[in-house]
N, C-alpha and C. Protein backbone atom coordinates (compact mmCIF):
# COMPACT_ATOMS: atom_id res chain seq x y z
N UNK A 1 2.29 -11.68 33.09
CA UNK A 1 2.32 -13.13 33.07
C UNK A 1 3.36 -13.64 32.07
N UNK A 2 3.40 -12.97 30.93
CA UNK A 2 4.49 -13.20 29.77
C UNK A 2 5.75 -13.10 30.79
N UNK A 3 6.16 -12.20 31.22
CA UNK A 3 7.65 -11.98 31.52
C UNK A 3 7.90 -13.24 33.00
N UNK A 4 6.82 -13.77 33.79
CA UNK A 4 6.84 -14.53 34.68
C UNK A 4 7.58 -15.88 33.95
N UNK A 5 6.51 -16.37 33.02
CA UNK A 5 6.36 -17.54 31.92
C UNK A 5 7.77 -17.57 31.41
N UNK A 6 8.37 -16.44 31.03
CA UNK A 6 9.64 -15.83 30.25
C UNK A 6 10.69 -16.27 31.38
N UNK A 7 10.32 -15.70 32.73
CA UNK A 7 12.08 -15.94 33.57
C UNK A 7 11.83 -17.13 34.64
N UNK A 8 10.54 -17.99 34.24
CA UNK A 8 10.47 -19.26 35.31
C UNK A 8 11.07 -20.44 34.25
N UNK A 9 10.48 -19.96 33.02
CA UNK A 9 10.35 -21.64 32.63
C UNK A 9 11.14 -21.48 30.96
N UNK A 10 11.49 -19.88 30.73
CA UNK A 10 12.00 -19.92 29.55
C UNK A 10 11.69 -20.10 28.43
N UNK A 11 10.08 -19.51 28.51
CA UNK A 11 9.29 -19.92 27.81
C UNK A 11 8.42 -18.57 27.03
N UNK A 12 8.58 -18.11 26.25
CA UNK A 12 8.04 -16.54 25.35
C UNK A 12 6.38 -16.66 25.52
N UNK A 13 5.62 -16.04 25.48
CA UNK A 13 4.30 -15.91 24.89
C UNK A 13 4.18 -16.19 23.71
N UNK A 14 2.91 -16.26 23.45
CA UNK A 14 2.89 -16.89 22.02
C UNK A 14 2.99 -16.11 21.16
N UNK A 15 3.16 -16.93 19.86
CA UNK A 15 3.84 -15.52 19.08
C UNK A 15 5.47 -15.15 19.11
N UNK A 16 6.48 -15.74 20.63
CA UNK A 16 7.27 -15.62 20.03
C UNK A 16 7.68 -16.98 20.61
N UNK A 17 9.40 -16.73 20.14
CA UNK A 17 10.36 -17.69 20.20
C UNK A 17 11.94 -17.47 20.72
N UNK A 18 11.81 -18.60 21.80
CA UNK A 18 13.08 -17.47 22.88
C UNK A 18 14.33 -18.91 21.86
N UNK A 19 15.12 -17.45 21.65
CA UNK A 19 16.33 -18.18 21.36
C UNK A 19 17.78 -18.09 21.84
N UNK A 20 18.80 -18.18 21.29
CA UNK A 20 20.06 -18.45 22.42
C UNK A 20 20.13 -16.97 23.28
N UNK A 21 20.45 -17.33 24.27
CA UNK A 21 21.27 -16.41 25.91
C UNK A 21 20.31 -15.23 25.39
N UNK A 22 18.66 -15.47 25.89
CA UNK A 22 17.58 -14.71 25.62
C UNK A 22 17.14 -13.90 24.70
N UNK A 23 17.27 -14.34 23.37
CA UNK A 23 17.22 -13.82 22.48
C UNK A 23 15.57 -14.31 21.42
N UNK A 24 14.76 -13.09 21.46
CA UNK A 24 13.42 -13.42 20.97
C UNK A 24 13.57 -13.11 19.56
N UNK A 25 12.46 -13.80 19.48
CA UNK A 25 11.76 -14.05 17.84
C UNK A 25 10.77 -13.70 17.64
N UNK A 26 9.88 -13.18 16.50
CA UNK A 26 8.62 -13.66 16.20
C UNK A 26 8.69 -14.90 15.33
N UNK A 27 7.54 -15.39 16.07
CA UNK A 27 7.00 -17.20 15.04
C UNK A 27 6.72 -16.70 13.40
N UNK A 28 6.06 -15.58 13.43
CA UNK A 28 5.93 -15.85 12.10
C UNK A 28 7.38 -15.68 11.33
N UNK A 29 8.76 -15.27 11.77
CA UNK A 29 9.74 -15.37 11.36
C UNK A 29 10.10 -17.03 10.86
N UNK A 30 9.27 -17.85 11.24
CA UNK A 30 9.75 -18.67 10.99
C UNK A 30 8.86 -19.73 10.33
N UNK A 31 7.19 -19.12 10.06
CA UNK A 31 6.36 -19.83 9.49
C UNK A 31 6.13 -19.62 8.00
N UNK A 32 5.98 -20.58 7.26
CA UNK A 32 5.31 -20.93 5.36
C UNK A 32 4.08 -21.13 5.97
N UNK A 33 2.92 -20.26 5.87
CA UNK A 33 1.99 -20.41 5.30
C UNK A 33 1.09 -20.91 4.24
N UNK A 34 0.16 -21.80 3.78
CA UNK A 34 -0.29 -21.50 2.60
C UNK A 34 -0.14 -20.59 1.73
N UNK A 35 -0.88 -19.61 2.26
CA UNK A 35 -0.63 -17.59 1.55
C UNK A 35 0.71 -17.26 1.45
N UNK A 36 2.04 -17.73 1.82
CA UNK A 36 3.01 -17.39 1.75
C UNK A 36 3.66 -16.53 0.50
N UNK A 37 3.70 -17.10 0.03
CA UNK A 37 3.96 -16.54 -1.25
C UNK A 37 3.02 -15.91 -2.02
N UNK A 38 1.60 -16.33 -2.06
CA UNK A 38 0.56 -15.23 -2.42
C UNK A 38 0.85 -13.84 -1.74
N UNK A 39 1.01 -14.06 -0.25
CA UNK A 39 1.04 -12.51 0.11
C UNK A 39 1.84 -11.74 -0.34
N UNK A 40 3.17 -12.52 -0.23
CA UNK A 40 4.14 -11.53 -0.77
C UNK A 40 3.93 -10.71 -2.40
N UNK A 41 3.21 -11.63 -3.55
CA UNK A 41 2.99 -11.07 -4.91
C UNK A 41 1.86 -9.97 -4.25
N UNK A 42 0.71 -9.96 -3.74
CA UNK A 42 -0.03 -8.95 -3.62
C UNK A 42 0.92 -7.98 -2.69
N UNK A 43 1.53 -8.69 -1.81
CA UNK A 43 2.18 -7.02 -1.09
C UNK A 43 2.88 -5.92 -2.47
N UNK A 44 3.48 -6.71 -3.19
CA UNK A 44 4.35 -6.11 -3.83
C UNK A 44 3.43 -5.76 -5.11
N UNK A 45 2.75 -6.08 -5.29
CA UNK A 45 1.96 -5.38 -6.33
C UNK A 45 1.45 -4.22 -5.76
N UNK A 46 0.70 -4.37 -4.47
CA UNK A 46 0.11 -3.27 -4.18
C UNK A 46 1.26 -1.78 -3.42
N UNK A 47 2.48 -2.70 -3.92
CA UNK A 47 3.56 -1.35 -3.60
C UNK A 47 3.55 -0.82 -5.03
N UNK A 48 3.86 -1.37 -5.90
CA UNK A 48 3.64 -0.81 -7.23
C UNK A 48 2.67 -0.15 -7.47
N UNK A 49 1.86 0.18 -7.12
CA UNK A 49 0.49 0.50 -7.22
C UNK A 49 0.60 1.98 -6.49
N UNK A 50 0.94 1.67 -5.30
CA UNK A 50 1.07 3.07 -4.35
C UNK A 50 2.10 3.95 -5.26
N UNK A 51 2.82 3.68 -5.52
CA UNK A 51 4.05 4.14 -6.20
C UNK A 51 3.66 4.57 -7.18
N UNK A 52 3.21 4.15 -8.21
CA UNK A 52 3.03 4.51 -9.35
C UNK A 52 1.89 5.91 -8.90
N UNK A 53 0.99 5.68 -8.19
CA UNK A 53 0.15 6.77 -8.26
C UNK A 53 1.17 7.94 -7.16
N UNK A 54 1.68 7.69 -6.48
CA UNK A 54 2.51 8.77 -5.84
C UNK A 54 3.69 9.43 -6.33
N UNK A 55 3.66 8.44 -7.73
CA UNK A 55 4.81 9.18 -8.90
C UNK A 55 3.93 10.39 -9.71
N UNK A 56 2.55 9.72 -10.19
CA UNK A 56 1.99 11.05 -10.77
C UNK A 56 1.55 11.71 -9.80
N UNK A 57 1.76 12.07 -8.78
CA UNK A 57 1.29 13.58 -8.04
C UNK A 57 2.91 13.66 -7.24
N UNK A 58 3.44 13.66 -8.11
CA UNK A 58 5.35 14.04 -7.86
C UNK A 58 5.83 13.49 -6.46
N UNK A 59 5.49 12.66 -6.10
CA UNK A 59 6.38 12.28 -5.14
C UNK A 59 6.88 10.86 -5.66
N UNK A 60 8.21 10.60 -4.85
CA UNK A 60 8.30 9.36 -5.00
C UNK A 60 9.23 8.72 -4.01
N UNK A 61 8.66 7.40 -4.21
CA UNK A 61 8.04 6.32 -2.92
C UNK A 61 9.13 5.31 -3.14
N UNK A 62 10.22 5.50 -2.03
CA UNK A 62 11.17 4.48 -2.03
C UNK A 62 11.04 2.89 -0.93
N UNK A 63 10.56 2.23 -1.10
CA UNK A 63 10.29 1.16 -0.16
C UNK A 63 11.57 0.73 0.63
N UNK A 64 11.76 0.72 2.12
CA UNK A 64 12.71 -0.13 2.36
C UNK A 64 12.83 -1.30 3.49
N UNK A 65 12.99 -2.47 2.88
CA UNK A 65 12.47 -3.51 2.92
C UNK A 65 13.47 -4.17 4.17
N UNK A 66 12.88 -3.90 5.31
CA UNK A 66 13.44 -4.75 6.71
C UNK A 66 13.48 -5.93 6.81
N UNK A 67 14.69 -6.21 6.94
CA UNK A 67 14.79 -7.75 7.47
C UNK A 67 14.15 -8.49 8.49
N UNK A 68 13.91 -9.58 8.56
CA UNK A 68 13.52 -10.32 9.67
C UNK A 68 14.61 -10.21 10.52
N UNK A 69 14.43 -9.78 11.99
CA UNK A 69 15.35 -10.19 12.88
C UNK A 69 15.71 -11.20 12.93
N UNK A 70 15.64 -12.75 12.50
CA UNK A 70 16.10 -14.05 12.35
C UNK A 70 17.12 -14.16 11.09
N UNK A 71 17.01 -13.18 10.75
CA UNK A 71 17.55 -13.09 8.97
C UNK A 71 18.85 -12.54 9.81
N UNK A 72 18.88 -11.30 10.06
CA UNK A 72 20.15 -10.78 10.74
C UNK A 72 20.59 -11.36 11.53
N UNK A 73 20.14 -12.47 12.61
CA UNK A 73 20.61 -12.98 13.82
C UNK A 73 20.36 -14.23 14.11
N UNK A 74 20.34 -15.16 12.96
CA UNK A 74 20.08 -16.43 12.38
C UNK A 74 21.11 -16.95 13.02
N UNK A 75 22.11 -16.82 13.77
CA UNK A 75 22.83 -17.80 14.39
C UNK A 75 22.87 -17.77 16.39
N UNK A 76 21.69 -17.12 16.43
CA UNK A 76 21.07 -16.76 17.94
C UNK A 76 19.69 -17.78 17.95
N UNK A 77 19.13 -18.74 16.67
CA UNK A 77 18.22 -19.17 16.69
C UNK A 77 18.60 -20.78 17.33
N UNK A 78 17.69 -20.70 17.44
CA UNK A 78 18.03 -22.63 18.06
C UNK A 78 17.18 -24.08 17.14
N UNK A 79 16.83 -23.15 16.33
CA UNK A 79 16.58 -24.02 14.56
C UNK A 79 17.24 -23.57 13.60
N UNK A 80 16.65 -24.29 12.61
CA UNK A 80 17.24 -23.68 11.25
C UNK A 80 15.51 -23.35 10.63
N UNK A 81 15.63 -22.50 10.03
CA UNK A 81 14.32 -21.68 9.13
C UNK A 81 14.05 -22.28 8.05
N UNK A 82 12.95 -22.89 7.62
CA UNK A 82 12.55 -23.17 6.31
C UNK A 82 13.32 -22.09 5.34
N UNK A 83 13.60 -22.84 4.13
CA UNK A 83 14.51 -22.46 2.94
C UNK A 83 13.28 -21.07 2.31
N UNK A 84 12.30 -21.17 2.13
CA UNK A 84 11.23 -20.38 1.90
C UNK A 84 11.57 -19.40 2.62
N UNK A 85 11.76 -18.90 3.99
CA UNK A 85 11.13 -17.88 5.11
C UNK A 85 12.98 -16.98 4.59
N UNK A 86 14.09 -18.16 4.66
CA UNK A 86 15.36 -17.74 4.52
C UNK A 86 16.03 -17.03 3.23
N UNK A 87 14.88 -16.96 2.39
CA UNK A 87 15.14 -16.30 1.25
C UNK A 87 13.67 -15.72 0.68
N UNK A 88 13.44 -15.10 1.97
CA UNK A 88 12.11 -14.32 1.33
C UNK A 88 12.17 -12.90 1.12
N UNK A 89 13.19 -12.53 2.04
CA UNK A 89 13.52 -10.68 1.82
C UNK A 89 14.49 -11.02 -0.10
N UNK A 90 15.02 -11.57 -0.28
CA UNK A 90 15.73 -11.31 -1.70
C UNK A 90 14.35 -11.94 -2.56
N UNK A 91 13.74 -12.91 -2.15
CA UNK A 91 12.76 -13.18 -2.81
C UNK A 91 11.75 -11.72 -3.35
N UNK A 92 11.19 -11.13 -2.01
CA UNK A 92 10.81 -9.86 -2.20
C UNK A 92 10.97 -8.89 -3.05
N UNK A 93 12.42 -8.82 -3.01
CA UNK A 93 13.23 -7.76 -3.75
C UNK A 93 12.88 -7.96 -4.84
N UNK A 94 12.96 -9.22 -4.82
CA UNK A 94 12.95 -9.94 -6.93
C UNK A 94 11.76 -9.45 -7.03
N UNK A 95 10.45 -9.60 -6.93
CA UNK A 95 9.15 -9.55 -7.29
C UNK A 95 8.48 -7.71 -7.15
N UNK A 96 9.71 -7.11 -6.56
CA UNK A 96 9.43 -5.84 -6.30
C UNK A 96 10.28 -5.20 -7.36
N UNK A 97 11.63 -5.63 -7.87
CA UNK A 97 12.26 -5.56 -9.29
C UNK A 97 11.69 -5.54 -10.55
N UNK A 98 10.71 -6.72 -10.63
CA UNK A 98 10.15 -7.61 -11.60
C UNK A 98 8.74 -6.59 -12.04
N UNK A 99 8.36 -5.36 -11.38
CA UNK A 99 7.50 -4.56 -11.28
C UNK A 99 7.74 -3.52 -11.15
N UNK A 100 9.35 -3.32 -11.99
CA UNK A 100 9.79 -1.71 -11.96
C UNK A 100 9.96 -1.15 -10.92
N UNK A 101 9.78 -1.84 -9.37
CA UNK A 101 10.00 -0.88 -8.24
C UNK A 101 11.05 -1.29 -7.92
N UNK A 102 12.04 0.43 -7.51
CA UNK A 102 12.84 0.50 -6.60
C UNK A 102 12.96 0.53 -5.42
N UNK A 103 13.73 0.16 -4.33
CA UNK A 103 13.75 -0.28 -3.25
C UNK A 103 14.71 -0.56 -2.70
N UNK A 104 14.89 -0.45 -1.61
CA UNK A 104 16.40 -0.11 -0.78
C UNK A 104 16.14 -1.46 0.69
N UNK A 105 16.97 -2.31 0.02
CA UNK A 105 16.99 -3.73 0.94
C UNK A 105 18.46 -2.96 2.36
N UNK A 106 17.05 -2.59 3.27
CA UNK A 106 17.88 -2.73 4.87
C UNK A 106 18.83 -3.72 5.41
N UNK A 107 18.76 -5.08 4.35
CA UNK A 107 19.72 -5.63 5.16
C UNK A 107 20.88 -5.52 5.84
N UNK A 108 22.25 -4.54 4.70
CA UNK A 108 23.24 -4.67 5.05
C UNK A 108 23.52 -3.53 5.69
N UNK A 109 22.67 -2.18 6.32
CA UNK A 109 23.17 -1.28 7.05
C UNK A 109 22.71 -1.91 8.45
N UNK A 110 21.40 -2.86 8.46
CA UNK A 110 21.04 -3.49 9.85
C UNK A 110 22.10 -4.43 10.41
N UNK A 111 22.43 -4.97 9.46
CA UNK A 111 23.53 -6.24 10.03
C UNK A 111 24.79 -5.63 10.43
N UNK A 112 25.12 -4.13 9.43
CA UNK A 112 26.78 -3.74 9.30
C UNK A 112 26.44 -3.19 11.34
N UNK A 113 25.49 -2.33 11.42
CA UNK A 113 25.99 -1.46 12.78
C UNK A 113 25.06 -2.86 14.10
N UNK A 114 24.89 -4.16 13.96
CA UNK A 114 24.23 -5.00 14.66
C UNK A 114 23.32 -4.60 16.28
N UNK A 115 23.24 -3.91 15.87
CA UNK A 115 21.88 -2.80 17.13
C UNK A 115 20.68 -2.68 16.56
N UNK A 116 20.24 -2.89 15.62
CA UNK A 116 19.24 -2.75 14.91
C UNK A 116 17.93 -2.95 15.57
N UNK A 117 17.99 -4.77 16.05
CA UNK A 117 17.00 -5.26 16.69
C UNK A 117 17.33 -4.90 18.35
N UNK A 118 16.37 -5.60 19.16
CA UNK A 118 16.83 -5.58 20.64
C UNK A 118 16.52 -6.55 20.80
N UNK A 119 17.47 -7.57 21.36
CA UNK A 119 18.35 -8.88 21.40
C UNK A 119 16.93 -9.77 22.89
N UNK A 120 16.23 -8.42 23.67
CA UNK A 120 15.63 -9.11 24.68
C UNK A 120 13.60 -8.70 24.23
N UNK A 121 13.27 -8.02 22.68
CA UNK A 121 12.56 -7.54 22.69
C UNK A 121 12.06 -8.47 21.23
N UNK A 122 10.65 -8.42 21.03
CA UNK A 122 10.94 -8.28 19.09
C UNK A 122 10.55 -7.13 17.65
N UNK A 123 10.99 -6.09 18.50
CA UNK A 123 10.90 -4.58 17.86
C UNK A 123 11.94 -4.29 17.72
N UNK A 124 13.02 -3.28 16.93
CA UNK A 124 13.99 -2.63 16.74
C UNK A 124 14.48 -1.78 17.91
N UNK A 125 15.35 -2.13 17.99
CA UNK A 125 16.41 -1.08 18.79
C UNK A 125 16.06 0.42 19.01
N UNK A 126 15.53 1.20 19.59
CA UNK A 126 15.64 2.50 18.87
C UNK A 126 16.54 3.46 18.53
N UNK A 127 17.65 2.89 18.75
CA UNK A 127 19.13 3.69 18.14
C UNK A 127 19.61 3.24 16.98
N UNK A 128 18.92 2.48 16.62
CA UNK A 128 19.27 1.31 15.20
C UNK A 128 18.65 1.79 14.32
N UNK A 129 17.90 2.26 13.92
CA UNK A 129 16.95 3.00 12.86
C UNK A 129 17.33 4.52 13.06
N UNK A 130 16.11 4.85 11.92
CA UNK A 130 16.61 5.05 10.51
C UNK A 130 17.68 5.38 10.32
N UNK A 131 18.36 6.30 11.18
CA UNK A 131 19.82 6.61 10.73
C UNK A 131 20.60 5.68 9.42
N UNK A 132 21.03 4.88 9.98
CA UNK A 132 21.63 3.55 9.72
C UNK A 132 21.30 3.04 8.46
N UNK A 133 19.81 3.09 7.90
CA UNK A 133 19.57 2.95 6.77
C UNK A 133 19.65 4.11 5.69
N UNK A 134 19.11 5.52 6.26
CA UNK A 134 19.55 6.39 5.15
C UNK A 134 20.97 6.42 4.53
N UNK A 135 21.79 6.17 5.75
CA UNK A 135 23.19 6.59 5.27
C UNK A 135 23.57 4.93 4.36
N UNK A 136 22.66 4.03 4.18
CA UNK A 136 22.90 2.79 3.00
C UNK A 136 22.71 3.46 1.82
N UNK A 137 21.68 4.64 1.49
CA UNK A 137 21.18 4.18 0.53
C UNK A 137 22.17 5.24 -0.28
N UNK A 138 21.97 4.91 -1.78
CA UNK A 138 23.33 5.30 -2.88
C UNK A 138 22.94 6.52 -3.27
């Protein structure tokens, strides 16, 4: 019924958001929540948390922090994104910094090889991953 809804009337299921020459979204790419920013301090605490205990039993836990497909392909959208949603992956970063964790921001190996996402889907490419990001990191 989605894909009917999708090629009669141009119209996504809910949840997403069709943008230029068929290009999907997820909504929450583009929603502030209340919790917005709460979630993000508990996500990132509770990465610190994992981390720290997966440092004392010798491993260690590099987070790497995926972009929103709207973030990479923000000019396929047919809005503009709350200032909040558009600076929430560096926002992230900061609060995942700010707590001693290291972390390897996917942005610029997703954007450099632009296959990442799939332009008619709202999951990743599967030729776009991981490759692409290991060879970012320093």
């Amino acid at each position: 019924m989605g894909t009917f809804k999708y090629a009669v009337f141009g119209q996504a299921k809910t949840g997403a958001i069709v943008g230029k020459d068929g290009w999907l979204f997820t909504a929450e790419e583009l929603e502030v929540t209340e919790e917005f920013h709460a979630n993000m301090s508990r996500a990132a605490i509770q990465i610190a948390r994992v981390q720290s205990v997966m440092k004392q039993q010798g491993t260690v836990l590099v987070p790497v922090i995926v972009p929103d497909k709207a973030d990479v392909f923000a000019q396929m959208l047919r809005q503009v994104r709350p200032d909040d949603v558009q600076h929430r992956r560096l926002h992230f970063m900061s609060l995942l910094a700010d707590l001693d964790v290291a972390a390897l921001d996917a942005f610029g190996a997703i954007k450099a090889v632009q296959t990442g996402f799939m332009r008619d889907d709202t999951h990743w490419s599967p030729r776009g991953m991981p490759r692409h990001i290991a060879k970012a990191w320093p």
